[in-house]
PDB file of N, CA and C in Angstrom:
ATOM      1  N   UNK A   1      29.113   2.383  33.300  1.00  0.00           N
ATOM      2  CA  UNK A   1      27.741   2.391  32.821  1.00  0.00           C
ATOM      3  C   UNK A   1      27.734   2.340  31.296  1.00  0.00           C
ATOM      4  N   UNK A   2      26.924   1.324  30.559  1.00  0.00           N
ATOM      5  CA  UNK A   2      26.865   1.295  28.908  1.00  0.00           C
ATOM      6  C   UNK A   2      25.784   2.381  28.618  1.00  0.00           C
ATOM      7  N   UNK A   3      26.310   3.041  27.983  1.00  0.00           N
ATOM      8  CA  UNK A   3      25.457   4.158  26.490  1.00  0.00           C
ATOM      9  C   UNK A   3      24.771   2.913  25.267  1.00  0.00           C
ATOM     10  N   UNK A   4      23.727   3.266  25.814  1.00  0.00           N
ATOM     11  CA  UNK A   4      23.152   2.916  24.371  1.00  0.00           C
ATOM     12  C   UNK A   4      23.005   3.885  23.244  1.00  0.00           C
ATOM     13  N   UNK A   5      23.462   3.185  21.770  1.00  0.00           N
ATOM     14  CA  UNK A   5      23.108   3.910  20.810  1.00  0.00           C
ATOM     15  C   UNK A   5      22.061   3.242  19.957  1.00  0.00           C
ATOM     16  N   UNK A   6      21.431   3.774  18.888  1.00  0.00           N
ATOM     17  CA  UNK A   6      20.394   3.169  18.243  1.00  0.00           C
ATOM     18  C   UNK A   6      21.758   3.374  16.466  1.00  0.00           C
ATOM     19  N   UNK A   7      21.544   2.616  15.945  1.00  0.00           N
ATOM     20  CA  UNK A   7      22.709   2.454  14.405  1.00  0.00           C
ATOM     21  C   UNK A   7      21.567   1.814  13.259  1.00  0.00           C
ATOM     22  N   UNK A   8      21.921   2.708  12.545  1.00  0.00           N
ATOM     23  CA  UNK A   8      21.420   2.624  11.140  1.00  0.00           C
ATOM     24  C   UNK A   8      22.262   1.350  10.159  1.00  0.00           C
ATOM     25  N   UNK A   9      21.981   0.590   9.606  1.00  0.00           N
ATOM     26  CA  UNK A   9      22.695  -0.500   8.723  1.00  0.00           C
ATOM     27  C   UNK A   9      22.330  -0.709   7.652  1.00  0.00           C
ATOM     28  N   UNK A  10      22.399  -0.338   6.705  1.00  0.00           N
ATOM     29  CA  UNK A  10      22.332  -0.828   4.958  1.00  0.00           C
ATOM     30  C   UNK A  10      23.697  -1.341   4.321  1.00  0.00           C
ATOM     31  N   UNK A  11      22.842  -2.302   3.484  1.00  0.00           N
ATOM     32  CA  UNK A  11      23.701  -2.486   2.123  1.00  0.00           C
ATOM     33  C   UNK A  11      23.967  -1.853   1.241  1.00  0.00           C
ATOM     34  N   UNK A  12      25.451  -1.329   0.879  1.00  0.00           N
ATOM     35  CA  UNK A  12      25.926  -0.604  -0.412  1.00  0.00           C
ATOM     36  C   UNK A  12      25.914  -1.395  -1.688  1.00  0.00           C
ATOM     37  N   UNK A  13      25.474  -0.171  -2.766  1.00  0.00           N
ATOM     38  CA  UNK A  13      25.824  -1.378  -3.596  1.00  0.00           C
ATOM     39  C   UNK A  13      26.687  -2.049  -4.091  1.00  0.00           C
ATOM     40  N   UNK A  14      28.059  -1.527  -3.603  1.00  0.00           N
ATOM     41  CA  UNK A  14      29.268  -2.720  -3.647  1.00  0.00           C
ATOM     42  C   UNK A  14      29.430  -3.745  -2.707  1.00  0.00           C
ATOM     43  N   UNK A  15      28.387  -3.853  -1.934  1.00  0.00           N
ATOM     44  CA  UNK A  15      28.486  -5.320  -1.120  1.00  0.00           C
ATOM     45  C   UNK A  15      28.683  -5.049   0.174  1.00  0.00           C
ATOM     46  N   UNK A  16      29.197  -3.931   0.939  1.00  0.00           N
ATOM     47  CA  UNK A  16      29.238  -3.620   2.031  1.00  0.00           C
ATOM     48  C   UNK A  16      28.330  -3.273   2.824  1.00  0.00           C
ATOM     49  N   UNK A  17      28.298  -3.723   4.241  1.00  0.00           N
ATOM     50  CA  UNK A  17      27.284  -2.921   5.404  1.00  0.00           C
ATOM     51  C   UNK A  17      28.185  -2.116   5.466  1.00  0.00           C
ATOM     52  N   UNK A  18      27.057  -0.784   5.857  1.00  0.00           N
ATOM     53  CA  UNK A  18      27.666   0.367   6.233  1.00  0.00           C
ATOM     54  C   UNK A  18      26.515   0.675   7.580  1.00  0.00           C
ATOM     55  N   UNK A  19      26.972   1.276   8.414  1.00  0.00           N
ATOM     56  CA  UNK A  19      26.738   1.574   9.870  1.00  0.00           C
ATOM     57  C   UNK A  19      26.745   3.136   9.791  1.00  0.00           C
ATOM     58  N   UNK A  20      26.009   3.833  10.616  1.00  0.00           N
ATOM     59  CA  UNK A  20      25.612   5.328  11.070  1.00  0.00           C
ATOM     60  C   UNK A  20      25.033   4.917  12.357  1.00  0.00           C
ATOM     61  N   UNK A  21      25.571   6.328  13.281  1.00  0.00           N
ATOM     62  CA  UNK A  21      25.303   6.579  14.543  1.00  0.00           C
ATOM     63  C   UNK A  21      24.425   8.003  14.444  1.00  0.00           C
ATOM     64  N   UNK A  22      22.948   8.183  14.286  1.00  0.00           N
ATOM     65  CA  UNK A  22      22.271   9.355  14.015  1.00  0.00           C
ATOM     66  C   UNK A  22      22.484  10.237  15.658  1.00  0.00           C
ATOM     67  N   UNK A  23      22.982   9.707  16.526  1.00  0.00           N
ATOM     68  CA  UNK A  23      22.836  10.663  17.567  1.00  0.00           C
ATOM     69  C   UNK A  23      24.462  11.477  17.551  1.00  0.00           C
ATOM     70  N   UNK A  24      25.616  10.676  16.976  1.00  0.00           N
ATOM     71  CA  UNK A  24      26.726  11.291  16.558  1.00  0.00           C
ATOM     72  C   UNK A  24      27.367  11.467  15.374  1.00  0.00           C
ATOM     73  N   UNK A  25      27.724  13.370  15.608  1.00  0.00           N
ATOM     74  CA  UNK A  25      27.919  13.420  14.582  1.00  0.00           C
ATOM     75  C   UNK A  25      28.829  12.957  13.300  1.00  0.00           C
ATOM     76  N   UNK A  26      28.964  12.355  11.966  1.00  0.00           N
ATOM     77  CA  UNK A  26      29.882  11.600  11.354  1.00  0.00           C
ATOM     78  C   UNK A  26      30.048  10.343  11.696  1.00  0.00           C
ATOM     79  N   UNK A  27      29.394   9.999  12.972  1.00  0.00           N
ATOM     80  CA  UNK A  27      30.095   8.385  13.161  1.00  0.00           C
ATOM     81  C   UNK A  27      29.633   7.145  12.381  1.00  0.00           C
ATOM     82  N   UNK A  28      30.162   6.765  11.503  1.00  0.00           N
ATOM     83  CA  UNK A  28      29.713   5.828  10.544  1.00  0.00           C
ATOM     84  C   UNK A  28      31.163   4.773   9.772  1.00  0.00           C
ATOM     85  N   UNK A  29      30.726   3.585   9.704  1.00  0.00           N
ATOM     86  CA  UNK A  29      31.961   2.900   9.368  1.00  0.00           C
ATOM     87  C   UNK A  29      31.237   1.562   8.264  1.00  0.00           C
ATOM     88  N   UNK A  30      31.792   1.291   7.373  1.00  0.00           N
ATOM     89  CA  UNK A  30      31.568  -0.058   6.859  1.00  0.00           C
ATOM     90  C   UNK A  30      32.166  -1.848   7.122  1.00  0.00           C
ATOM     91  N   UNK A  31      31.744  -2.376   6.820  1.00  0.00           N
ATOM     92  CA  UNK A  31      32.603  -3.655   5.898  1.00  0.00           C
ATOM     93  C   UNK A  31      31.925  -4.301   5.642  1.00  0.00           C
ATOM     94  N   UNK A  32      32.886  -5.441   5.284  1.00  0.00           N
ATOM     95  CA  UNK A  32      32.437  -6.745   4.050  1.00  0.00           C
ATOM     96  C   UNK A  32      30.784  -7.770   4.998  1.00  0.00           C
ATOM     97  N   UNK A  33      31.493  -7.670   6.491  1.00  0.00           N
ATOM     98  CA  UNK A  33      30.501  -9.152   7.103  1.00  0.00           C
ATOM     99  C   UNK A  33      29.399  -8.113   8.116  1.00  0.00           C
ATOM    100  N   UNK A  34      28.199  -8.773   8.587  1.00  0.00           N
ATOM    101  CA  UNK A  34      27.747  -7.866   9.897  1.00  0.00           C
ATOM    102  C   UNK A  34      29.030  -7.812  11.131  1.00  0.00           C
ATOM    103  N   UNK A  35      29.158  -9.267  11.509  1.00  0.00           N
ATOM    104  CA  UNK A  35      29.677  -9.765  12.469  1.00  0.00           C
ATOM    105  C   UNK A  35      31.157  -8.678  12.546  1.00  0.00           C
ATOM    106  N   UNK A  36      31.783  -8.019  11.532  1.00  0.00           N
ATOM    107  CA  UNK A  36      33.184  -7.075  11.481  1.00  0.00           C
ATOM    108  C   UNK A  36      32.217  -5.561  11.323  1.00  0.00           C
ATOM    109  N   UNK A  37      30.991  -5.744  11.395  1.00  0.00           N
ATOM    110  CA  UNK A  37      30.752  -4.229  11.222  1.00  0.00           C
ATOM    111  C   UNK A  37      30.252  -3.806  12.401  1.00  0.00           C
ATOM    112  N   UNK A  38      29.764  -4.730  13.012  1.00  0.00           N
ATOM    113  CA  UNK A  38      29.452  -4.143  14.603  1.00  0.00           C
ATOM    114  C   UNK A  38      30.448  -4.229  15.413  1.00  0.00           C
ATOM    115  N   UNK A  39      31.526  -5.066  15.041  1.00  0.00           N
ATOM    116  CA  UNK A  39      32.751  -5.137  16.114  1.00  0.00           C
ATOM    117  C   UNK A  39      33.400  -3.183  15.970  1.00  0.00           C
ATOM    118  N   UNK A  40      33.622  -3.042  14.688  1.00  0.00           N
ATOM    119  CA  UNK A  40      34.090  -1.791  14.111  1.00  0.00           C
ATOM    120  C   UNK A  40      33.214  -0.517  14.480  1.00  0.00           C
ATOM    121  N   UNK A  41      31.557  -0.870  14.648  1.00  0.00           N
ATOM    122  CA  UNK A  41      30.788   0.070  15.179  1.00  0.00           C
ATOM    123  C   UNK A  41      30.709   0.415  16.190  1.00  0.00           C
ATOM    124  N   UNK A  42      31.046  -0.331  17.220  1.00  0.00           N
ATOM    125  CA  UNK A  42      31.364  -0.310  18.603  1.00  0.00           C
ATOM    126  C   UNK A  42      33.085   0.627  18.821  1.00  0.00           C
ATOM    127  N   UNK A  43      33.553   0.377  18.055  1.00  0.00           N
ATOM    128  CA  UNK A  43      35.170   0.933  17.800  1.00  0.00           C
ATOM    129  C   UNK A  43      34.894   2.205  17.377  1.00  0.00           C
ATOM    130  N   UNK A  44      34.448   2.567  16.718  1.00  0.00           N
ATOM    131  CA  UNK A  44      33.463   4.037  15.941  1.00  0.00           C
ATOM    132  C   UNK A  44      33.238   4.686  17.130  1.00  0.00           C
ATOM    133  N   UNK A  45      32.301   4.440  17.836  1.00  0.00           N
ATOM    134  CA  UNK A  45      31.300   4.801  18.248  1.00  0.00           C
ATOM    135  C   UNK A  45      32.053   5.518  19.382  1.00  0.00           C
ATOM    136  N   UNK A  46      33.437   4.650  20.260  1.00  0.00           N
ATOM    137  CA  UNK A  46      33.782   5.007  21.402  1.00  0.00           C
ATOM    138  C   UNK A  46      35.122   6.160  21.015  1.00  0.00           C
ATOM    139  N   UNK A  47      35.082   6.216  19.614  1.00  0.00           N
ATOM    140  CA  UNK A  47      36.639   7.461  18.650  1.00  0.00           C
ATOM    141  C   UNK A  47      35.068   8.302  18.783  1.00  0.00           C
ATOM    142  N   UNK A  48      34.303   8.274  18.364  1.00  0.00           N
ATOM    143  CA  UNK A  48      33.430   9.400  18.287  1.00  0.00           C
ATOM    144  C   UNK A  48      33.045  10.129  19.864  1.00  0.00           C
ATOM    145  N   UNK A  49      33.094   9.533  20.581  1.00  0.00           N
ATOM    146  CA  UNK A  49      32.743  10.267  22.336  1.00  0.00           C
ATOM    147  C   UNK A  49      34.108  10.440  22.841  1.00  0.00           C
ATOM    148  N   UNK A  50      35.206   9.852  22.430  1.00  0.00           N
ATOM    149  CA  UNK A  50      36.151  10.406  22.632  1.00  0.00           C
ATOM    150  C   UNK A  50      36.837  11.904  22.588  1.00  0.00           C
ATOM    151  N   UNK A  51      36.366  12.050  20.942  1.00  0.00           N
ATOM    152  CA  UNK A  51      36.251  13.336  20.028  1.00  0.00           C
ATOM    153  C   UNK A  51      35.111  14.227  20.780  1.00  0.00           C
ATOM    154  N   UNK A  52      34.207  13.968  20.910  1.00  0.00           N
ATOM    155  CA  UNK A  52      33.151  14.709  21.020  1.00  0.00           C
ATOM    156  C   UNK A  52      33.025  14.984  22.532  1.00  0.00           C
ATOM    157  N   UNK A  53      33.903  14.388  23.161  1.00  0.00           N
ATOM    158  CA  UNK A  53      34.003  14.653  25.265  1.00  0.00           C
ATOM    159  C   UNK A  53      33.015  14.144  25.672  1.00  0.00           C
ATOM    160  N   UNK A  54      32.397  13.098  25.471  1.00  0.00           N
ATOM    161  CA  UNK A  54      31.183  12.235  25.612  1.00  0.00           C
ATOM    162  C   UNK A  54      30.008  12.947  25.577  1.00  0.00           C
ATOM    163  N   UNK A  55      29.613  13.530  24.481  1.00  0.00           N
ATOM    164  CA  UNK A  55      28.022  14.568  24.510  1.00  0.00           C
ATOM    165  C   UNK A  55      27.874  14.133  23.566  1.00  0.00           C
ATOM    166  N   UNK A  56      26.085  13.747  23.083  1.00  0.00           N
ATOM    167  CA  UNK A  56      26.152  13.026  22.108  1.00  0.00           C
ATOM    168  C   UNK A  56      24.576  13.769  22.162  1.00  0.00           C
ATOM    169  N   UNK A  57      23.815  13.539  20.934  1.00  0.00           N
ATOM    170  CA  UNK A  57      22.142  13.980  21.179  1.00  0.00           C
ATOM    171  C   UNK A  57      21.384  12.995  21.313  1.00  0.00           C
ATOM    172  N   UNK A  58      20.808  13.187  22.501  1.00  0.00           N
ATOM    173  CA  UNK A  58      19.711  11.773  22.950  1.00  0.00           C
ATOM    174  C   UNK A  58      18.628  11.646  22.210  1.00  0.00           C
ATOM    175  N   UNK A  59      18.719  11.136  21.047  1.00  0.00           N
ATOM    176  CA  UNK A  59      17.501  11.174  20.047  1.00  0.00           C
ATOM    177  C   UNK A  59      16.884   9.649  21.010  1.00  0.00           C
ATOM    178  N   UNK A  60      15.488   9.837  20.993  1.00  0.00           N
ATOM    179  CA  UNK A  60      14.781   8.682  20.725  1.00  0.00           C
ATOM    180  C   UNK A  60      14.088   7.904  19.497  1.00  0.00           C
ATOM    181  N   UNK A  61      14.623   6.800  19.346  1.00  0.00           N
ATOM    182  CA  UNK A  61      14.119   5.855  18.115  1.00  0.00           C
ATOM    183  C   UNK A  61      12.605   6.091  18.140  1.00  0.00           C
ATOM    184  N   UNK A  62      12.471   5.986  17.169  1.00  0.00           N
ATOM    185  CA  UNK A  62      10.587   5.763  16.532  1.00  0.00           C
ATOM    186  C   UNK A  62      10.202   4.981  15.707  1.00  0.00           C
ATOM    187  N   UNK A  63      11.198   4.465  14.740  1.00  0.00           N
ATOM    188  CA  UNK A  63      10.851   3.421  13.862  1.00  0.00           C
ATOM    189  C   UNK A  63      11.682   3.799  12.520  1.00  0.00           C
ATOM    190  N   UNK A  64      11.121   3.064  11.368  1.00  0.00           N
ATOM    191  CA  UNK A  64      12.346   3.073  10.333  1.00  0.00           C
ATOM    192  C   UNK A  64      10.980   3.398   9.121  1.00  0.00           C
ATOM    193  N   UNK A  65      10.919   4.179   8.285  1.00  0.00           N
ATOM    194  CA  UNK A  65       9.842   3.706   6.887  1.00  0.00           C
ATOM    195  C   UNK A  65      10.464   4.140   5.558  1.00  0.00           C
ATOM    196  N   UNK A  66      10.122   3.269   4.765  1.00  0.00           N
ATOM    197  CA  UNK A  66      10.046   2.973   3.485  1.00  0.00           C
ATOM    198  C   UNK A  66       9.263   4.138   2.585  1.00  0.00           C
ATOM    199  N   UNK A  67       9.814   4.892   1.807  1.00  0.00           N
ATOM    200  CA  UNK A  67       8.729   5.738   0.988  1.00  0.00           C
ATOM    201  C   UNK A  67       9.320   5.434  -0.328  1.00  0.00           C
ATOM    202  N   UNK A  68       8.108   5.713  -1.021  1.00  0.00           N
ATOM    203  CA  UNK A  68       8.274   4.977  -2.542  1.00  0.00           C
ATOM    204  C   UNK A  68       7.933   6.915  -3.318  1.00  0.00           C
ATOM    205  N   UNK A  69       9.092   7.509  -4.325  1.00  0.00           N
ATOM    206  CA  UNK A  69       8.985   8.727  -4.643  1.00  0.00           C
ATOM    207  C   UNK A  69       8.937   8.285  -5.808  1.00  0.00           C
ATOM    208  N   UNK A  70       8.160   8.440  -6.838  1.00  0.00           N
ATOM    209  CA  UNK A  70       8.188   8.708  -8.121  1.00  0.00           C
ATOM    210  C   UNK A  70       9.165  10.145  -9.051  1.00  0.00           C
ATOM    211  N   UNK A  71      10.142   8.934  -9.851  1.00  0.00           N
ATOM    212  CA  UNK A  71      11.374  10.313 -10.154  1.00  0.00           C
ATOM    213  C   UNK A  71      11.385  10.250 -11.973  1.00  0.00           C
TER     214      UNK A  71
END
């Protein structure tokens, strides 16, 4: 049976995607292309339930927003 996860993806500002798994804890990986960062996120993801004895927190997604803070 596949686990779905929901993954966070931004650009660093040295050029890399970087990947986060908000339902596990630490699981996060980068690189240079998408196409090597989801292969690697998927690789992440299954060292992290490994580690963790497959328990993970069933967050449900809601959406993503943008806030603009004056600093």
């Amino acid at each position: 049976m596949d686990k779905i996860f929901n993954v966070i993806i931004e650009n660093d500002s040295d050029g890399f995607y970087v990947s986060r798994v908000p339902s596990l804890n630490g699981c996060h990986t980068q690189a240079k292309s998408l196409d090597q960062l989801l292969e690697r996120t998927k690789e992440v993801i299954e060292l992290c339930l490994e580690v963790e004895d497959n328990s993970y927190n069933r967050n449900e997604f809601i959406g993503v927003q943008r806030v603009a803070v004056s600093v």
